[in-house]
Structures are given as structure tokens and as C-alpha cells.
C-alpha atoms as a PDB file:
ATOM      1  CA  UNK A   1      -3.524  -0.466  16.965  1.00  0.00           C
ATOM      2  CA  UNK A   2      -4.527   0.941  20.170  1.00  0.00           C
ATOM      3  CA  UNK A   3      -3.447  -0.713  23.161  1.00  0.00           C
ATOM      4  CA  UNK A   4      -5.782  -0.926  25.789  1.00  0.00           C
ATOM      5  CA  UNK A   5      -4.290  -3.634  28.426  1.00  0.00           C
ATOM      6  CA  UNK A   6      -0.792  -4.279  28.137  1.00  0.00           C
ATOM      7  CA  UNK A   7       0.653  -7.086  25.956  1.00  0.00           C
ATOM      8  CA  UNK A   8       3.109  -8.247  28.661  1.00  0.00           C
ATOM      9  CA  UNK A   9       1.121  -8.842  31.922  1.00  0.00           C
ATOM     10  CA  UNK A  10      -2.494  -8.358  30.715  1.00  0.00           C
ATOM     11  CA  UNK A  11      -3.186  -4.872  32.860  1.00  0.00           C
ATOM     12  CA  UNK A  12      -5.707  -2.546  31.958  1.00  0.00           C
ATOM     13  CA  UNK A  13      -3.072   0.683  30.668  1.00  0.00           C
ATOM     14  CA  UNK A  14      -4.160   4.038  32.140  1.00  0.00           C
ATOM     15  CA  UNK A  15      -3.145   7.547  30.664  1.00  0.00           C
ATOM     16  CA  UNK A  16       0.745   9.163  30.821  1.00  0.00           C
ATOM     17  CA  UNK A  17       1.815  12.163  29.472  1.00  0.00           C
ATOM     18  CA  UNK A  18       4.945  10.967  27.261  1.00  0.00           C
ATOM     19  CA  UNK A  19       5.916  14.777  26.775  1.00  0.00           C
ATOM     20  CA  UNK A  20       5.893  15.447  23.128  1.00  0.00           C
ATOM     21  CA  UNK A  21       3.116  12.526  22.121  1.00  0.00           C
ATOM     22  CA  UNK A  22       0.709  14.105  24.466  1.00  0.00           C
ATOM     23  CA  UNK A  23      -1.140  11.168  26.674  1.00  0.00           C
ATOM     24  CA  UNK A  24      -0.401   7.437  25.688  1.00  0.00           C
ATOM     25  CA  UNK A  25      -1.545   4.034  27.477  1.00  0.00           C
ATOM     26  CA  UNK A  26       0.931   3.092  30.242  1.00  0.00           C
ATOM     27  CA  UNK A  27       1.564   0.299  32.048  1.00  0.00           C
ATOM     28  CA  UNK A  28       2.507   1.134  35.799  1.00  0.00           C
ATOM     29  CA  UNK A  29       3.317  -2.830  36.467  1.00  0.00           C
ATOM     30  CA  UNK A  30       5.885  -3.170  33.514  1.00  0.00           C
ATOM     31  CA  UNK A  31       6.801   0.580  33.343  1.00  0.00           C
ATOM     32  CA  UNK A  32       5.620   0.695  29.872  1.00  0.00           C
ATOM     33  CA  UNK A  33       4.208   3.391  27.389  1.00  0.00           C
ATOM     34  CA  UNK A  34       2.603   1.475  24.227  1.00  0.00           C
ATOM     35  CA  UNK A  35       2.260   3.789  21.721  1.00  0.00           C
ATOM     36  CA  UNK A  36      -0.137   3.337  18.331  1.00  0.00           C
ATOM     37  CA  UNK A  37       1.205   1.214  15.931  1.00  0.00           C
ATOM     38  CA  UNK A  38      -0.242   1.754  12.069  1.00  0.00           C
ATOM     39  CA  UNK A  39       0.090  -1.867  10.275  1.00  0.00           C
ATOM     40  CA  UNK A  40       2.941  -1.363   7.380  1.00  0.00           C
ATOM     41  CA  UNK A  41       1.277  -2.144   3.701  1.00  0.00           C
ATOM     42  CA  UNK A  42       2.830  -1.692   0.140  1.00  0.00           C
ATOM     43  CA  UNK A  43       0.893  -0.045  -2.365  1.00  0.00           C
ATOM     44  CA  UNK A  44       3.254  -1.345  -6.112  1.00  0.00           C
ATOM     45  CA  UNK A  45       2.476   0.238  -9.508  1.00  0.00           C
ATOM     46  CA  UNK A  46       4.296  -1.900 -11.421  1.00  0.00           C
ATOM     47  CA  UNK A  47       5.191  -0.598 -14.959  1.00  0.00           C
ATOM     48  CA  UNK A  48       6.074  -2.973 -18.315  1.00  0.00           C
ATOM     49  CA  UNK A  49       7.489  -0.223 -20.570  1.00  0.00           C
ATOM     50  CA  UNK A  50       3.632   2.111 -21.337  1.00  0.00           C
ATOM     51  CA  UNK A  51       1.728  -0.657 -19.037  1.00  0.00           C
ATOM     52  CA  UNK A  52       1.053  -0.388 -15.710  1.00  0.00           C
ATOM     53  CA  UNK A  53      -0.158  -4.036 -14.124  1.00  0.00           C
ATOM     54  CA  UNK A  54      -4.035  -3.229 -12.410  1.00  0.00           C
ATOM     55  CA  UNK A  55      -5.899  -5.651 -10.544  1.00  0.00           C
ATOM     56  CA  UNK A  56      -9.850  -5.963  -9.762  1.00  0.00           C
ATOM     57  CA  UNK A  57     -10.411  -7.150  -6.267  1.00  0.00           C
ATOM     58  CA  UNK A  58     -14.023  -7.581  -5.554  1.00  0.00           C
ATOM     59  CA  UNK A  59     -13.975  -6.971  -1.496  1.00  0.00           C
ATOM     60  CA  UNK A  60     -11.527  -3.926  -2.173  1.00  0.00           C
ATOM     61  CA  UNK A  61     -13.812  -1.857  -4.053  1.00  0.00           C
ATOM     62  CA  UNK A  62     -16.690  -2.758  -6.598  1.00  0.00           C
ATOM     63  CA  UNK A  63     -16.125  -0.557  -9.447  1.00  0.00           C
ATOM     64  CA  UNK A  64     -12.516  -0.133  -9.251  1.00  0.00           C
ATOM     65  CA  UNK A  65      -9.422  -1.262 -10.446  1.00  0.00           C
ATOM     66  CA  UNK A  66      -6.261  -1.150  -7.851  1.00  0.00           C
ATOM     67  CA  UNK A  67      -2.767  -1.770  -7.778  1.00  0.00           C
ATOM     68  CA  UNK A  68      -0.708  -4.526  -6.122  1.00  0.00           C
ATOM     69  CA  UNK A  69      -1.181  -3.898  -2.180  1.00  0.00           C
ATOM     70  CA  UNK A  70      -0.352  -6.408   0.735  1.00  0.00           C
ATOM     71  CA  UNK A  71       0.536  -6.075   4.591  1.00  0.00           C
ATOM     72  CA  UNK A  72       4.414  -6.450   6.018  1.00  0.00           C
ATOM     73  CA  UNK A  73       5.206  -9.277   7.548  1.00  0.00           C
ATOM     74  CA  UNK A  74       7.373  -9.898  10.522  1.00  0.00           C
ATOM     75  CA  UNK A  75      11.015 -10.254   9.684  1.00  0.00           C
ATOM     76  CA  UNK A  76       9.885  -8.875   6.487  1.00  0.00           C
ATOM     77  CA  UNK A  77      11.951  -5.953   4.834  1.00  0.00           C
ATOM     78  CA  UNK A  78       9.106  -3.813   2.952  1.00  0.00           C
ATOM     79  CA  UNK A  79      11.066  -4.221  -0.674  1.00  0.00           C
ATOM     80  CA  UNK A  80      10.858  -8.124   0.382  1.00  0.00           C
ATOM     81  CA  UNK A  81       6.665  -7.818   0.645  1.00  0.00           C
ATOM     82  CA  UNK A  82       6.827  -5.757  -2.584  1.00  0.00           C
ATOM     83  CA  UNK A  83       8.848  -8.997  -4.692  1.00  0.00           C
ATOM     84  CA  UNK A  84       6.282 -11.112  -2.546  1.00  0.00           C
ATOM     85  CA  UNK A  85       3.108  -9.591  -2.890  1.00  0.00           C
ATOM     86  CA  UNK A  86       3.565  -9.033  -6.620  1.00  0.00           C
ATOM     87  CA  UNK A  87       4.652 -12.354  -7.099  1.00  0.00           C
ATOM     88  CA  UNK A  88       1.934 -13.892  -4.780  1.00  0.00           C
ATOM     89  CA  UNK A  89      -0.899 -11.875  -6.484  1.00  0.00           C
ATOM     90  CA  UNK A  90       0.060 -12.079  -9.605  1.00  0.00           C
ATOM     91  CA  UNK A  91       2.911 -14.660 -10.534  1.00  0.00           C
ATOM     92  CA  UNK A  92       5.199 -12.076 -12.225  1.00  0.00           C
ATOM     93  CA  UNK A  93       8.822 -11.374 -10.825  1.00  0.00           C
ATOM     94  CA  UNK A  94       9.234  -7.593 -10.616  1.00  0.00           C
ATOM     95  CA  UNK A  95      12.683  -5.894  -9.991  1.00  0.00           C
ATOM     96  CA  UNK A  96      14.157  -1.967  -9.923  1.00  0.00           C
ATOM     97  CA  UNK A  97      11.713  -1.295  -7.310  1.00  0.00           C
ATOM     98  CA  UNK A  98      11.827   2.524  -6.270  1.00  0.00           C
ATOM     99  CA  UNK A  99      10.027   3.619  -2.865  1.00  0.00           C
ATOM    100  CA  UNK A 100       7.409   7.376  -3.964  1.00  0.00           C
ATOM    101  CA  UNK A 101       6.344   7.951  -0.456  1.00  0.00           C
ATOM    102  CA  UNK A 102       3.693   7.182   1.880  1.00  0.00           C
ATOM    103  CA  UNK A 103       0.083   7.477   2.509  1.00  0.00           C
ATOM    104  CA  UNK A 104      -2.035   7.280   5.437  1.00  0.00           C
ATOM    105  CA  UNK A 105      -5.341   5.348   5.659  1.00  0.00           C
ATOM    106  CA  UNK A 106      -7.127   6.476   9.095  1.00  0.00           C
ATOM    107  CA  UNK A 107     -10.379   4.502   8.736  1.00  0.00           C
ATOM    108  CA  UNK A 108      -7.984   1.157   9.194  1.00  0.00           C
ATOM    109  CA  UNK A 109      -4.758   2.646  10.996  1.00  0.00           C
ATOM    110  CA  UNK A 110      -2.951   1.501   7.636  1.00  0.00           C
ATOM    111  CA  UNK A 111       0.784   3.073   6.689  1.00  0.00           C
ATOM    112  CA  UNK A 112       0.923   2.924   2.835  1.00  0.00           C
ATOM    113  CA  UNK A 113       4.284   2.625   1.625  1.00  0.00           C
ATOM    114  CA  UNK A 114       3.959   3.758  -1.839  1.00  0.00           C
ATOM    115  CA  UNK A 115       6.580   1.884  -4.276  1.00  0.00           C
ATOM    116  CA  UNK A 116       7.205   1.585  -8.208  1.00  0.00           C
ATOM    117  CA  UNK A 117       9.132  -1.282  -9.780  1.00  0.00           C
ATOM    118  CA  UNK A 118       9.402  -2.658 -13.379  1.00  0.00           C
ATOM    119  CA  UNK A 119       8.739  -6.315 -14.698  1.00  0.00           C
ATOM    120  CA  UNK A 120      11.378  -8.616 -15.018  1.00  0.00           C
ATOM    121  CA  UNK A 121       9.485 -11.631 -16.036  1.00  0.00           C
ATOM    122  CA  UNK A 122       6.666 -13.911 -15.823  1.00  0.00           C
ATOM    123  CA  UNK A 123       3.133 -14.700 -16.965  1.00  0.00           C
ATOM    124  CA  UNK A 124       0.010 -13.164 -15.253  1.00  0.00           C
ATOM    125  CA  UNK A 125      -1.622 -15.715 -12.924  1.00  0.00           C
ATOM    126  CA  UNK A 126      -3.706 -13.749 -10.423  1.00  0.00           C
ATOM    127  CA  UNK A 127      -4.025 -15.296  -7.051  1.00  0.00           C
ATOM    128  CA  UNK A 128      -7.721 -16.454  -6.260  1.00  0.00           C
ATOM    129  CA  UNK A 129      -8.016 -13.244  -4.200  1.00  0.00           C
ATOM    130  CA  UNK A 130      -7.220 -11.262  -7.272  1.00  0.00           C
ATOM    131  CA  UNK A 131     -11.049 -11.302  -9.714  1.00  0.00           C
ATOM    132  CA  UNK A 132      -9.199 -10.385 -12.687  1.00  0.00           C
ATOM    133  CA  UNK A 133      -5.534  -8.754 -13.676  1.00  0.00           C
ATOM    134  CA  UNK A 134      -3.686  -7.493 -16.795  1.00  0.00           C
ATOM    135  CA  UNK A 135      -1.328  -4.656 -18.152  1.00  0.00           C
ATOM    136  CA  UNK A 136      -3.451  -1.279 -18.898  1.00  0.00           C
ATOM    137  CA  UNK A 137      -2.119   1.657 -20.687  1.00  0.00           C
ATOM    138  CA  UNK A 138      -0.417   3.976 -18.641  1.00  0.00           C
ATOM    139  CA  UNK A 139      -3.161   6.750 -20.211  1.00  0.00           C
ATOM    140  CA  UNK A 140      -5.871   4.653 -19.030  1.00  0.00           C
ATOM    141  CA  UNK A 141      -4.888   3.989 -15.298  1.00  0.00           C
ATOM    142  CA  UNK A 142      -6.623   7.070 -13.069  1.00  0.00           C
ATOM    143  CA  UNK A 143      -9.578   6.866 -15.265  1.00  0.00           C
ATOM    144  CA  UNK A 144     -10.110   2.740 -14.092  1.00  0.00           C
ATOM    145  CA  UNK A 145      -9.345   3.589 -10.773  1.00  0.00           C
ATOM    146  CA  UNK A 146     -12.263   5.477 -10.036  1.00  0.00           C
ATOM    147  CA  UNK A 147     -13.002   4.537  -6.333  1.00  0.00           C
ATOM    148  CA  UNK A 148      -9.105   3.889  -5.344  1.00  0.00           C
ATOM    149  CA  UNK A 149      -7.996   7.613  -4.128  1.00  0.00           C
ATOM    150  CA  UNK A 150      -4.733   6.053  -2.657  1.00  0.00           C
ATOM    151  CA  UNK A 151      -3.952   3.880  -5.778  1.00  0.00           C
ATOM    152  CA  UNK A 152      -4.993   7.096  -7.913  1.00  0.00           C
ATOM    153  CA  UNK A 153      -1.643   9.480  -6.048  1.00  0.00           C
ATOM    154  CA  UNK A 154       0.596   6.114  -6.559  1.00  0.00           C
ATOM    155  CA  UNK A 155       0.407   6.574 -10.116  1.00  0.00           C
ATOM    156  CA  UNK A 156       0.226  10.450 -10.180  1.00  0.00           C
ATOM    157  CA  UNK A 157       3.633   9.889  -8.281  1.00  0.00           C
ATOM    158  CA  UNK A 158       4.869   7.481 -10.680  1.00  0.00           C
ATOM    159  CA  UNK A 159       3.450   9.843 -13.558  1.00  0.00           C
ATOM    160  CA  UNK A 160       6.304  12.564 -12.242  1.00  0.00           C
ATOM    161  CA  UNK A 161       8.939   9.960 -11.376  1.00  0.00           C
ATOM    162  CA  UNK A 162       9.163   8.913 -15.055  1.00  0.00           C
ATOM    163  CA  UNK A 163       8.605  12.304 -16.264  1.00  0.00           C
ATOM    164  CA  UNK A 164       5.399  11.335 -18.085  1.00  0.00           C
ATOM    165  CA  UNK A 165       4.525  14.523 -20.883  1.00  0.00           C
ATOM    166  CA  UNK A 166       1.753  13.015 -22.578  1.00  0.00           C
ATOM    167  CA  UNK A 167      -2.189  14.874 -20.593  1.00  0.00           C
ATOM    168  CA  UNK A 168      -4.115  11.533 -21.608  1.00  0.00           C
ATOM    169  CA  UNK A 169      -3.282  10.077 -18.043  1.00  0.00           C
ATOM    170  CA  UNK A 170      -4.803  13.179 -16.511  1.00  0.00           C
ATOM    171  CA  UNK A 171      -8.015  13.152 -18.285  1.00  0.00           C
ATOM    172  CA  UNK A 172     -10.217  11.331 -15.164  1.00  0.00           C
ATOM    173  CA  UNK A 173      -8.401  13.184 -12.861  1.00  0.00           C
ATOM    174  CA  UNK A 174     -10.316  15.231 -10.558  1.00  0.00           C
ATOM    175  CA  UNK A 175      -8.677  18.330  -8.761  1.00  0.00           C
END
């Protein structure tokens, strides 16, 4: 988020040098530099043994399948969104949950926090913002993910964190 009047007392910020940031909005009334702030989201490839859980999300992409993905809440720890989101979208209970890194999505100042984490229990039933969602073959998971470059490294990532040998994953793979 970019700040352009500060969120205290409603002034229009003006430029300050914060030394190593370069120039960032300042208030001169509160004495205060407001610096970007990406919004926090999990990205969750959830794995049941070979299966990794996919989701089709209409307004997300068209021709795509994705992975679990929701926004931090305040007061929210990110492994809490992770149980939450999973649950929320899906119904299942996921546990083990193992953080892979992060991506960053410019076009919507997003921070992707990129996690893994293994069923524990629980039927599918998708949330009514989830079109359709069921456990894929772990081979079959770039190649349905056509349009989801982010959601495409998560599982590359998750690929090397379980030390996947078989090339059938790779096939779709563009590099």
C-alpha cells in the first residue's frame, strides 16, 4: 500500500529521504515515515501421500487450476491462515505445515508466503468461492496449472523438498 496522507491526522505526506530506503511519504505533523506495506498471503500445496489438493477458482484465472491461497489476517500468525484458509476453502484439516519461501506479486503489492503441509483429515467441501476441488497426481500438477506461474514454483519447491525423482511432474514445465 502506498500511503499518500497519513493514517493518523489525515495530512497530505510529502517526500523524506529515510537514508537507506531512498525517499518515503512523511508526515511533518506526526513526525512519521510510512513506508509500503505488501499485504501478507499464503500460497499451501497441500500433499495426501502422491496427491497434491488443486482448486479451480473462476475469478483467479480461467483455465487454471491453483493451490490453496488466502490473505493474513490481523492477530493472525501466517501458519494460523494456512490451518484456516485450507480449512475454510476446502473443509479438510491439514497439519506438518513447512514454510518453502516467498514470492512477490507486483501487479497487486502481494507477499506470497509459500508453505507445504500434509492432510490430517477431512472430506473435500470447497467453499462457494472455490468452482471445483480434488486431489491430483503429484505428476499432473504443473501441467493443470497452466496460467498460475506462482502456484507453478510452489510445487517445483515442494517437488525438491520431498526429493521427488520421478520427470513426469516436469513434463509441462517450461524453462
Amino acid at each position: 500500500m502506498k500511503f499518500i496522507y497519513c493514517p493518523i491526522c489525515g495530512t497530505k505526506l510529502i517526500e523524506r529521504d529515510s537514508w537507506d530506503e531512498g525517499a518515503v511519504p512523511y508526515c511533518p505533523v506526526d513526525d512519521n515515515m510510512y513506508f509500503d506495506t505488501p499485504k501478507p498471503c499464503v500460497v499451501v500445496a497441500v500433499m495426501k501421500e502422491k496427491e497434491i489438493l488443486l482448486l479451480k477458482q473462476n475469478y483467479t484465472f480461467k483455465n487454471s487450476k491453483v493451490l490453496v491461497s488466502g490473505y493474513v489476517t490481523n492477530g493472525e500468525s501466517v501458519e494460523d491462515t494456512v490451518h484456516r484458509e485450507v480449512k475454510e476453502e476446502t473443509g479438510i484439516t491439514v497439519g506438518e505445515i513447512k514454510y518453502l519461501g516467498s514470492d512477490y506479486l507486483a501487479s497487486k503489492e502481494i507477499i506470497m508466503l509459500t508453505f507445504m503441509a500434509k492432510y490430517v483429515e477431512g472430506e473435500i467441501n470447497k467453499s462457494p468461492e472455490v468452482d471445483w476441488a480434488d486431489w491430483r497426481n503429484i505428476d499432473d500438477a504443473i501441467c493443470e496449472m497452466s496460467e498460475d506461474e506462482i502456484g507453478k514454483r510452489v510445487v517445483r519447491k515442494l517437488l525438491k523438498e520431498i526429493k521427488y525423482t520421478g520427470e513426469k511432474a516436469y513434463r509441462c514445465d517450461i524453462k
